[in-house]
C-alpha atoms as a PDB file:
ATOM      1  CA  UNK A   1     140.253  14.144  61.069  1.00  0.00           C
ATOM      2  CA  UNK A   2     141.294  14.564  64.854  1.00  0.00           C
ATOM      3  CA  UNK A   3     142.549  17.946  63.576  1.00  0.00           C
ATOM      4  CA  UNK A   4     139.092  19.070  62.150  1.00  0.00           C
ATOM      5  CA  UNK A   5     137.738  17.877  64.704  1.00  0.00           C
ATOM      6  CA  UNK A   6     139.877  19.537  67.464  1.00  0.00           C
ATOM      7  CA  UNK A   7     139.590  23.416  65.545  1.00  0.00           C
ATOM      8  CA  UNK A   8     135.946  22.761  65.209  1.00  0.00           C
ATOM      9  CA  UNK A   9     135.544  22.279  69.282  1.00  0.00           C
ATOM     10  CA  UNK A  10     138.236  25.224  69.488  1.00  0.00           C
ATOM     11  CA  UNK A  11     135.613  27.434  67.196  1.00  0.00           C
ATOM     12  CA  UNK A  12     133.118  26.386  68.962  1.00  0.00           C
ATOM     13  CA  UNK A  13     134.403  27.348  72.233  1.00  0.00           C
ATOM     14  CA  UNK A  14     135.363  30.786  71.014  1.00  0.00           C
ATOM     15  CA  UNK A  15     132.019  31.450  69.468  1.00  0.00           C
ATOM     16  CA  UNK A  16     130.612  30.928  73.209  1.00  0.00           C
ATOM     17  CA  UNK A  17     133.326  32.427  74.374  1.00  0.00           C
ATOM     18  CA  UNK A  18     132.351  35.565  72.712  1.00  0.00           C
ATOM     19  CA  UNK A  19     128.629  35.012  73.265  1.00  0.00           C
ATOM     20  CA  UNK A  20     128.875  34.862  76.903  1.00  0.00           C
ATOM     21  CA  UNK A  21     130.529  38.760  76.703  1.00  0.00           C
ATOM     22  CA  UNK A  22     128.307  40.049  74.522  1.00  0.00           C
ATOM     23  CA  UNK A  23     125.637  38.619  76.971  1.00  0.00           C
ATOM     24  CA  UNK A  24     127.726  40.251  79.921  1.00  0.00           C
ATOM     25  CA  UNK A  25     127.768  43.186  77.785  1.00  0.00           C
ATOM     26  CA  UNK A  26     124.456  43.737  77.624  1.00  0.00           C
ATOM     27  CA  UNK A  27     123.287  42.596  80.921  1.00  0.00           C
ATOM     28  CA  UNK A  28     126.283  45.382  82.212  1.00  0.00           C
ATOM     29  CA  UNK A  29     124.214  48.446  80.027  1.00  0.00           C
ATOM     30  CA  UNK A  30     120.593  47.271  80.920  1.00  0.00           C
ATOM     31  CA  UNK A  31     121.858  47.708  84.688  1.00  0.00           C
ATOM     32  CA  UNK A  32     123.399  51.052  83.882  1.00  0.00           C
ATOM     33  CA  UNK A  33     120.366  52.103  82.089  1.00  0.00           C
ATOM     34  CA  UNK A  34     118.280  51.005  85.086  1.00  0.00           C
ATOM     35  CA  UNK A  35     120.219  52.976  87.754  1.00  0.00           C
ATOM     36  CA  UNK A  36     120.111  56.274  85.101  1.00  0.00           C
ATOM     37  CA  UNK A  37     116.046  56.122  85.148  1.00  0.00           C
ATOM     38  CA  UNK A  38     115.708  55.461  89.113  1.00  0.00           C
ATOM     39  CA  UNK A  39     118.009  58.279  89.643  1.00  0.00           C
ATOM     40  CA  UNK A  40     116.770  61.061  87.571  1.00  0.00           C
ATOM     41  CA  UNK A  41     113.247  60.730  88.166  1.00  0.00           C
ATOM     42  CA  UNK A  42     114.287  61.515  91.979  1.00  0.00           C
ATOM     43  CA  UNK A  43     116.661  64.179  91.626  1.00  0.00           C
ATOM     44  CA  UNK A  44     114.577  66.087  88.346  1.00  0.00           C
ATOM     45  CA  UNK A  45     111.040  65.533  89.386  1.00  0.00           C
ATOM     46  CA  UNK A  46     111.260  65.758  93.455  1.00  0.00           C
ATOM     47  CA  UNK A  47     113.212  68.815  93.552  1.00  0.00           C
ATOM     48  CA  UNK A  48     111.494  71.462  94.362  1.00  0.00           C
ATOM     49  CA  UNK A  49     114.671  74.605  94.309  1.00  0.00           C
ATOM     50  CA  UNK A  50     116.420  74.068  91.171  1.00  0.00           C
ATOM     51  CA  UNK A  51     119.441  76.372  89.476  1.00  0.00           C
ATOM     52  CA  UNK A  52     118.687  78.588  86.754  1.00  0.00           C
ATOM     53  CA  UNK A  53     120.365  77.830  83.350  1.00  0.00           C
ATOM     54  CA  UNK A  54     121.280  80.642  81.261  1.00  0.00           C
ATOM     55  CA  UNK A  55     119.232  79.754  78.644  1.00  0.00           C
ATOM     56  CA  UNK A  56     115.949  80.082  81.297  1.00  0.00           C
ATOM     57  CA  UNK A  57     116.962  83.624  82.346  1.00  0.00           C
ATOM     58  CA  UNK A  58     117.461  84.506  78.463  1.00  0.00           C
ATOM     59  CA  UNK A  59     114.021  82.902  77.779  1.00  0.00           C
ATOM     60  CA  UNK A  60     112.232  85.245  80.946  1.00  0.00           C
ATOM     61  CA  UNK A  61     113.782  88.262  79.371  1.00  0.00           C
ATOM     62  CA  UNK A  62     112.507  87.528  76.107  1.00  0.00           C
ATOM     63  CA  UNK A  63     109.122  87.164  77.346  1.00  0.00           C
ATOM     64  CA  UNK A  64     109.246  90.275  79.756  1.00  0.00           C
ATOM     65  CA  UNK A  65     110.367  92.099  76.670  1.00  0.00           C
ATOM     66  CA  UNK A  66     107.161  90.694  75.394  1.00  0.00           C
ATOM     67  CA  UNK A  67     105.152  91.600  78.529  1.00  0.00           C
ATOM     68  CA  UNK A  68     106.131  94.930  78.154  1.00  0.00           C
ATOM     69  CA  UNK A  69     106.058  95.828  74.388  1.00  0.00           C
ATOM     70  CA  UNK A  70     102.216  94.536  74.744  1.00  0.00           C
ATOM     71  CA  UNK A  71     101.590  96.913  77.568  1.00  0.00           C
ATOM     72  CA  UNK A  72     102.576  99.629  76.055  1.00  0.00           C
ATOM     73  CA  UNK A  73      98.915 101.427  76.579  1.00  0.00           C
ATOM     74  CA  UNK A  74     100.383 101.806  79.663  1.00  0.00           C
ATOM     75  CA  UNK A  75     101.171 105.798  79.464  1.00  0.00           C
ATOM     76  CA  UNK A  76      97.492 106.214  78.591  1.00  0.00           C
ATOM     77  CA  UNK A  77      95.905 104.488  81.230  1.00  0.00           C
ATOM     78  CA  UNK A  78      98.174 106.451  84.118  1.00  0.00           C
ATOM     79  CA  UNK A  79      96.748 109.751  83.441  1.00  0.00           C
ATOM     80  CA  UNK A  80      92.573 107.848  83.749  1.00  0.00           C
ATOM     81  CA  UNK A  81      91.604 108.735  87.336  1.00  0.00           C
ATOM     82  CA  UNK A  82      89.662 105.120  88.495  1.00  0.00           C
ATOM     83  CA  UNK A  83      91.005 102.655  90.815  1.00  0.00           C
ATOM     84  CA  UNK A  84      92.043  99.869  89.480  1.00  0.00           C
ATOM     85  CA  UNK A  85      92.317 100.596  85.755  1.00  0.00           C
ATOM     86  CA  UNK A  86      96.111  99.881  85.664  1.00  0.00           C
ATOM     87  CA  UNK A  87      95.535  96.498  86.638  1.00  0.00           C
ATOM     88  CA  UNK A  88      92.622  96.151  84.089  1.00  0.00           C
ATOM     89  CA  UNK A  89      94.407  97.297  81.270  1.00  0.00           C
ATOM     90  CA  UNK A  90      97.354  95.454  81.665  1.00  0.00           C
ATOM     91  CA  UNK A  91      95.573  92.084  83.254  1.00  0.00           C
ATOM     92  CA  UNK A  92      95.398  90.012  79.197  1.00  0.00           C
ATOM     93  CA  UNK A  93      99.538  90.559  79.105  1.00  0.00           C
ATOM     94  CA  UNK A  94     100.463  90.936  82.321  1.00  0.00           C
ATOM     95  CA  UNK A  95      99.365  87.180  82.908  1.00  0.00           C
ATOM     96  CA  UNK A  96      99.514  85.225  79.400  1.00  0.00           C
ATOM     97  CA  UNK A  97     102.722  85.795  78.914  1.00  0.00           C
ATOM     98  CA  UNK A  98     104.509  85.144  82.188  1.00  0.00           C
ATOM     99  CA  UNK A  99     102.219  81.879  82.505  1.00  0.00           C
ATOM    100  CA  UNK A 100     104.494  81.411  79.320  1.00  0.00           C
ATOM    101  CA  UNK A 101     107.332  81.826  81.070  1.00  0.00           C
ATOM    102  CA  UNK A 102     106.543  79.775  83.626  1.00  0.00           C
ATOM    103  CA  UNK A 103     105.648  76.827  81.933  1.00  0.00           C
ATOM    104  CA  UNK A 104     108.554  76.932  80.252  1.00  0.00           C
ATOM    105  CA  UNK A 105     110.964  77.694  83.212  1.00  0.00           C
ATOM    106  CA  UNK A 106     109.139  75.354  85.650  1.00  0.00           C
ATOM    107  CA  UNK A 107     111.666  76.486  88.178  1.00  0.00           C
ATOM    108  CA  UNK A 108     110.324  78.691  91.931  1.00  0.00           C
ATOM    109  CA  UNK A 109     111.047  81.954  91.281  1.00  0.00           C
ATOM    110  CA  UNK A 110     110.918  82.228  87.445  1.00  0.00           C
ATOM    111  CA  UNK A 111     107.592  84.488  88.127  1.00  0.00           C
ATOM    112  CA  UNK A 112     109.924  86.951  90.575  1.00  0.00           C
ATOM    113  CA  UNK A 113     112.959  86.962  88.125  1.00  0.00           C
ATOM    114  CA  UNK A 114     110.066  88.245  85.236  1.00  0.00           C
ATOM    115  CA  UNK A 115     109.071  90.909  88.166  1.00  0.00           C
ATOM    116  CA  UNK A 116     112.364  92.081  88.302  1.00  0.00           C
ATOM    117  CA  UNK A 117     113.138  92.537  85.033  1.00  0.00           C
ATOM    118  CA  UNK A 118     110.082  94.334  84.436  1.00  0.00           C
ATOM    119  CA  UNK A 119     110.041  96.729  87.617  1.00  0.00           C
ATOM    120  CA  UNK A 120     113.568  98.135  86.208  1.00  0.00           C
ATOM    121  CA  UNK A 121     111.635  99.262  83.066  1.00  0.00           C
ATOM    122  CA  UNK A 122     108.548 100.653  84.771  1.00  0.00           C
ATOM    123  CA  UNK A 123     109.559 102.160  87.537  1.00  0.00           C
ATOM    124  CA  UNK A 124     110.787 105.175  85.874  1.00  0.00           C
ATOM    125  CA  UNK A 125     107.146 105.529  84.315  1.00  0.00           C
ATOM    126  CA  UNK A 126     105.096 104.632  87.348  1.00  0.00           C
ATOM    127  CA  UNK A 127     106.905 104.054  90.625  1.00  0.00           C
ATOM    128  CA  UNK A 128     103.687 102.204  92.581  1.00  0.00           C
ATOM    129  CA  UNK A 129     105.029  99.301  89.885  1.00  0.00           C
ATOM    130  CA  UNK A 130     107.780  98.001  91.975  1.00  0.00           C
ATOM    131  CA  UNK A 131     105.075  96.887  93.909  1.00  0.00           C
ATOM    132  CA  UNK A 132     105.060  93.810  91.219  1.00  0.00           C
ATOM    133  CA  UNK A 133     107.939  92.026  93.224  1.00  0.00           C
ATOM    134  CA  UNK A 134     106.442  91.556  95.887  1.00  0.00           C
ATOM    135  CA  UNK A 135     102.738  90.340  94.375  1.00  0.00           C
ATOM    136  CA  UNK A 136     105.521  87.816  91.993  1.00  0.00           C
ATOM    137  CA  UNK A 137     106.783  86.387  95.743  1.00  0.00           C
ATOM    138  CA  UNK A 138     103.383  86.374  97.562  1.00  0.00           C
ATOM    139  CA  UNK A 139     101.929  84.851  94.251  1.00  0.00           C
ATOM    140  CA  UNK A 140     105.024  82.275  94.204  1.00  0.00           C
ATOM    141  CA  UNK A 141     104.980  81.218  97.817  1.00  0.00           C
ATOM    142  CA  UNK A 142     101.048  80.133  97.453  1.00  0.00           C
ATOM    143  CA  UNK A 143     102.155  78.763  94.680  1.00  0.00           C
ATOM    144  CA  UNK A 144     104.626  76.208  96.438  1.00  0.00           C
ATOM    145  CA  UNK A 145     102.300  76.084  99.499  1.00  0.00           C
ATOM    146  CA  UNK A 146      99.560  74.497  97.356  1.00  0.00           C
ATOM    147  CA  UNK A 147     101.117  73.006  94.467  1.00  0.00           C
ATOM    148  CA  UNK A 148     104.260  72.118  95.431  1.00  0.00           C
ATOM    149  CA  UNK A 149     105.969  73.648  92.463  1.00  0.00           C
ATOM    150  CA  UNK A 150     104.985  74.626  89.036  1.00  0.00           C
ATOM    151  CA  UNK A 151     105.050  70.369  87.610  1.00  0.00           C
ATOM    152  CA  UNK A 152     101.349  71.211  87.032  1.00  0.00           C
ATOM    153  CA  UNK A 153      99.927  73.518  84.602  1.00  0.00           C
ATOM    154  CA  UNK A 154      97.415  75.176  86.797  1.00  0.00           C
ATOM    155  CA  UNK A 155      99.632  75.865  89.245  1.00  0.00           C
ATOM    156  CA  UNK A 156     101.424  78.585  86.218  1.00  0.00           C
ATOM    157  CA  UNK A 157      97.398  79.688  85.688  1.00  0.00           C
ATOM    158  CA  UNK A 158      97.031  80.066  89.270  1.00  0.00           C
ATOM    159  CA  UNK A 159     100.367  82.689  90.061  1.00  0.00           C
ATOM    160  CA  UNK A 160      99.402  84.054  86.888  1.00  0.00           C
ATOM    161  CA  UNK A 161      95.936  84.343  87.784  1.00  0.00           C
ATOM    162  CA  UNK A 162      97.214  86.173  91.187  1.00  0.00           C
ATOM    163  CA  UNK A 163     100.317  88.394  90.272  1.00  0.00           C
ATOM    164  CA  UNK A 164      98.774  91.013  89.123  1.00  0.00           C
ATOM    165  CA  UNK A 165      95.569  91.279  91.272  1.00  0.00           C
ATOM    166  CA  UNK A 166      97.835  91.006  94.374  1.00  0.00           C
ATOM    167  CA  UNK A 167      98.663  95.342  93.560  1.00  0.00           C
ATOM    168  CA  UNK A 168      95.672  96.735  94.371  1.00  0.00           C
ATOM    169  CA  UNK A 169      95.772  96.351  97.859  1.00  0.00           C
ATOM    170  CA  UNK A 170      99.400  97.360  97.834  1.00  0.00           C
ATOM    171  CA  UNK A 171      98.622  99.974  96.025  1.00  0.00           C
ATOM    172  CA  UNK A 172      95.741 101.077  97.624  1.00  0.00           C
ATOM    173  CA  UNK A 173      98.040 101.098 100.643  1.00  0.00           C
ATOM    174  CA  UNK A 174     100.654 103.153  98.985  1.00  0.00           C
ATOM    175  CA  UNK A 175      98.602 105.763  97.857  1.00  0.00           C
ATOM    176  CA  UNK A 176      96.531 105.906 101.295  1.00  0.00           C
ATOM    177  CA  UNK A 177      99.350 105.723 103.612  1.00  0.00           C
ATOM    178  CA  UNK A 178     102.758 106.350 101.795  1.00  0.00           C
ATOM    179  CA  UNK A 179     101.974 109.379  99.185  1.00  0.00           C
ATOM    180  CA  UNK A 180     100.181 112.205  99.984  1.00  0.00           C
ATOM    181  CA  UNK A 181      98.606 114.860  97.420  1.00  0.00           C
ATOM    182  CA  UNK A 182     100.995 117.794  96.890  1.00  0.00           C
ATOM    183  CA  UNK A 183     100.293 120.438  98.795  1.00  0.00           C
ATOM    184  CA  UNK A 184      97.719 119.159 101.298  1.00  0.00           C
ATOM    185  CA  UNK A 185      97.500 116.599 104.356  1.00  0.00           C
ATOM    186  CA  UNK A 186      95.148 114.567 102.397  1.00  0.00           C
ATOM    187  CA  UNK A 187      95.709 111.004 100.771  1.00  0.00           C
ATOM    188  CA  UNK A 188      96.410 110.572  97.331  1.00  0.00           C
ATOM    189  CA  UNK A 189      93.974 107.994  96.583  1.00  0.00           C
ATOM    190  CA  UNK A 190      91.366 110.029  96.692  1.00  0.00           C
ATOM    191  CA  UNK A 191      91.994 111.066  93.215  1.00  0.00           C
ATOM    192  CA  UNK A 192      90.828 108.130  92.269  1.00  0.00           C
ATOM    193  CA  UNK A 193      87.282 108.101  91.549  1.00  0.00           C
ATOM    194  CA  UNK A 194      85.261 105.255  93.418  1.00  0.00           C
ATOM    195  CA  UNK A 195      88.507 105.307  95.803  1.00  0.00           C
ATOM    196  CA  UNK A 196      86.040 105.608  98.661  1.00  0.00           C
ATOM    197  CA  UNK A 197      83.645 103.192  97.276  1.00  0.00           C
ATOM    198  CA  UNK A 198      84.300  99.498  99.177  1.00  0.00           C
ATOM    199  CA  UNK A 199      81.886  97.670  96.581  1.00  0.00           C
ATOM    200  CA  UNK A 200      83.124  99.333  93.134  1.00  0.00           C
ATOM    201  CA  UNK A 201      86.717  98.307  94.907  1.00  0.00           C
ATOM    202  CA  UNK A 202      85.620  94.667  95.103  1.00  0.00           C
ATOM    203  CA  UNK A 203      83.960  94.788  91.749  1.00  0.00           C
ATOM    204  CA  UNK A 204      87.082  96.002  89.906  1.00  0.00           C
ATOM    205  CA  UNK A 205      89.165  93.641  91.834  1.00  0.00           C
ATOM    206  CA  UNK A 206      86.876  90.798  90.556  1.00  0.00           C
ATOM    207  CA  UNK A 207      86.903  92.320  87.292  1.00  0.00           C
ATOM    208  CA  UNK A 208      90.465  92.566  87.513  1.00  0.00           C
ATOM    209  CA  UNK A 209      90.928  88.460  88.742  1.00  0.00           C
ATOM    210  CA  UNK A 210      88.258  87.421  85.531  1.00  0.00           C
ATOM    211  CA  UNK A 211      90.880  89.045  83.037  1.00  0.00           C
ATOM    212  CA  UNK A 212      93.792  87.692  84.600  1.00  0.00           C
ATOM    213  CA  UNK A 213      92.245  83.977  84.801  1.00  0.00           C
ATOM    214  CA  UNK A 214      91.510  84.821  81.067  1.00  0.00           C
ATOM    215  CA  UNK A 215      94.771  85.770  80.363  1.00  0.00           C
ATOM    216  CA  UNK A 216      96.827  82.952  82.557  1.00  0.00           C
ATOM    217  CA  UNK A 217      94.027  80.295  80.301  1.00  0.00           C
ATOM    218  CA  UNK A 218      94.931  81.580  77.285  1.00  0.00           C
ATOM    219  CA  UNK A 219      98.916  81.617  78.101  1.00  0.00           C
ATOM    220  CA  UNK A 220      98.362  77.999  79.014  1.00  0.00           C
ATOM    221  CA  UNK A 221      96.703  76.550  75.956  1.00  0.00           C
ATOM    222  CA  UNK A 222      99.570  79.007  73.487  1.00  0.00           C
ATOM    223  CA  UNK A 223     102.106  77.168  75.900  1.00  0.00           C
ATOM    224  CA  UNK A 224     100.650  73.806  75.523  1.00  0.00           C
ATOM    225  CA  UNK A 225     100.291  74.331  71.807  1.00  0.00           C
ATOM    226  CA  UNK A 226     104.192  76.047  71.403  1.00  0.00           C
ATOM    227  CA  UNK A 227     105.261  72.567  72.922  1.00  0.00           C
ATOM    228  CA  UNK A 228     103.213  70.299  70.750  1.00  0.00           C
ATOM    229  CA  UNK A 229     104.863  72.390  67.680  1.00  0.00           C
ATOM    230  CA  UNK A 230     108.517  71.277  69.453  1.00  0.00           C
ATOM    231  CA  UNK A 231     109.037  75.199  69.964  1.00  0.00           C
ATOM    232  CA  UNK A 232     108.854  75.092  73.759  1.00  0.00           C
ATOM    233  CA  UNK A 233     110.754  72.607  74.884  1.00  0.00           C
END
């Protein structure tokens, strides 16, 4: 009897033996788990500057390609004398589908890397389109002034809304200052008709901001709905 007795105390000791390090056990991984969430939150969602993955400068060349293959009335509307018409033909794509991008590459920059990769395309087919790197960094650095990153969805709209509105003084510039018509003293953007005009110039320009906003709205809700599918992750 003393026996029994004695292996039943010894079982019972083991079985809290064991309890106690499965309780350890656990009380070890809920601390580990703990220390995971307060740590990513501040090193993911804080961070302004982050590195880009290959996979998110694969992704921006897909949708440049895609930029690009949807502007392809671009040959037609070089050779239509107005002001501005570039920028109106190309406003839909030239914001949807970097707002795209950018919502899926919340990274700075991502809007300037899409420039890029676009200006080596178009520059053999229209020089003045360089000019796009610069509106993606002016565009970008509002951006970060004012939203403090591209966490919020309006902040893609809003440097998509901008980028491509952001050439016409540049290239009103260019064509005033830097390029001359061949042949004469005289500046080449007075080929343009309504060149001279100051209110036609702010008309297309607002023209030109309604069709991007369109375009940057319309990139947000096919992002929005691209990530509900699990396609945009």
């Amino acid at each position: 009897m003393e026996s029994k007795k004695e292996e039943m105390i010894i079982n019972e000791l083991d079985d809290n033996q064991s309890n106690k390090d499965i309780l350890e056990l656990v009380q070890v991984q809920e601390e580990d788990i703990k220390e995971n969430q307060v740590e990513e939150p501040v090193d993911k969602e804080n961070k302004i500057f982050k590195k880009f993955m290959i996979k998110d400068i694969v992704f921006l060349a897909i949708i440049t390609a895609c930029t690009l293959i949807t502007g392809a009335i671009m040959p037609l509307l070089v050779n239509v004398p107005v002001f501005g018409i570039i920028q109106l033909g190309l406003g839909i794509q030239f914001s949807l589908f970097p707002v795209i991008g950018m919502m899926k590459v919340r990274k700075p920059f991502a809007l300037l890397l899409q420039s890029i990769f676009i200006s080596i395309f178009l520059v053999f087919m229209f020089p003045p389109m360089v000019l796009l790197i610069g509106c993606a960094l002016v565009a970008e650095v509002l951006t970060l002034i004012i939203f403090r990153g591209y966490k919020s969805d309006f902040a893609c709209v809003f440097a998509g809304t901008l980028y491509m509105p952001m050439t016409i003084p540049l290239l009103y510039m260019y064509y005033n200052v830097f390029y001359s018509v061949s042949g004469e003293e005289k500046a080449a953007v007075s080929m343009f008709i309504g060149s001279g005009n100051i209110g036609m110039i702010i008309g297309i320009t607002i023209a030109i901001l309604a069709v991007c906003f369109l375009g940057s709205f319309i990139g947000m809700i096919i992002a929005r709905e691209l990530k509900k599918a699990g396609k945009l992750k």
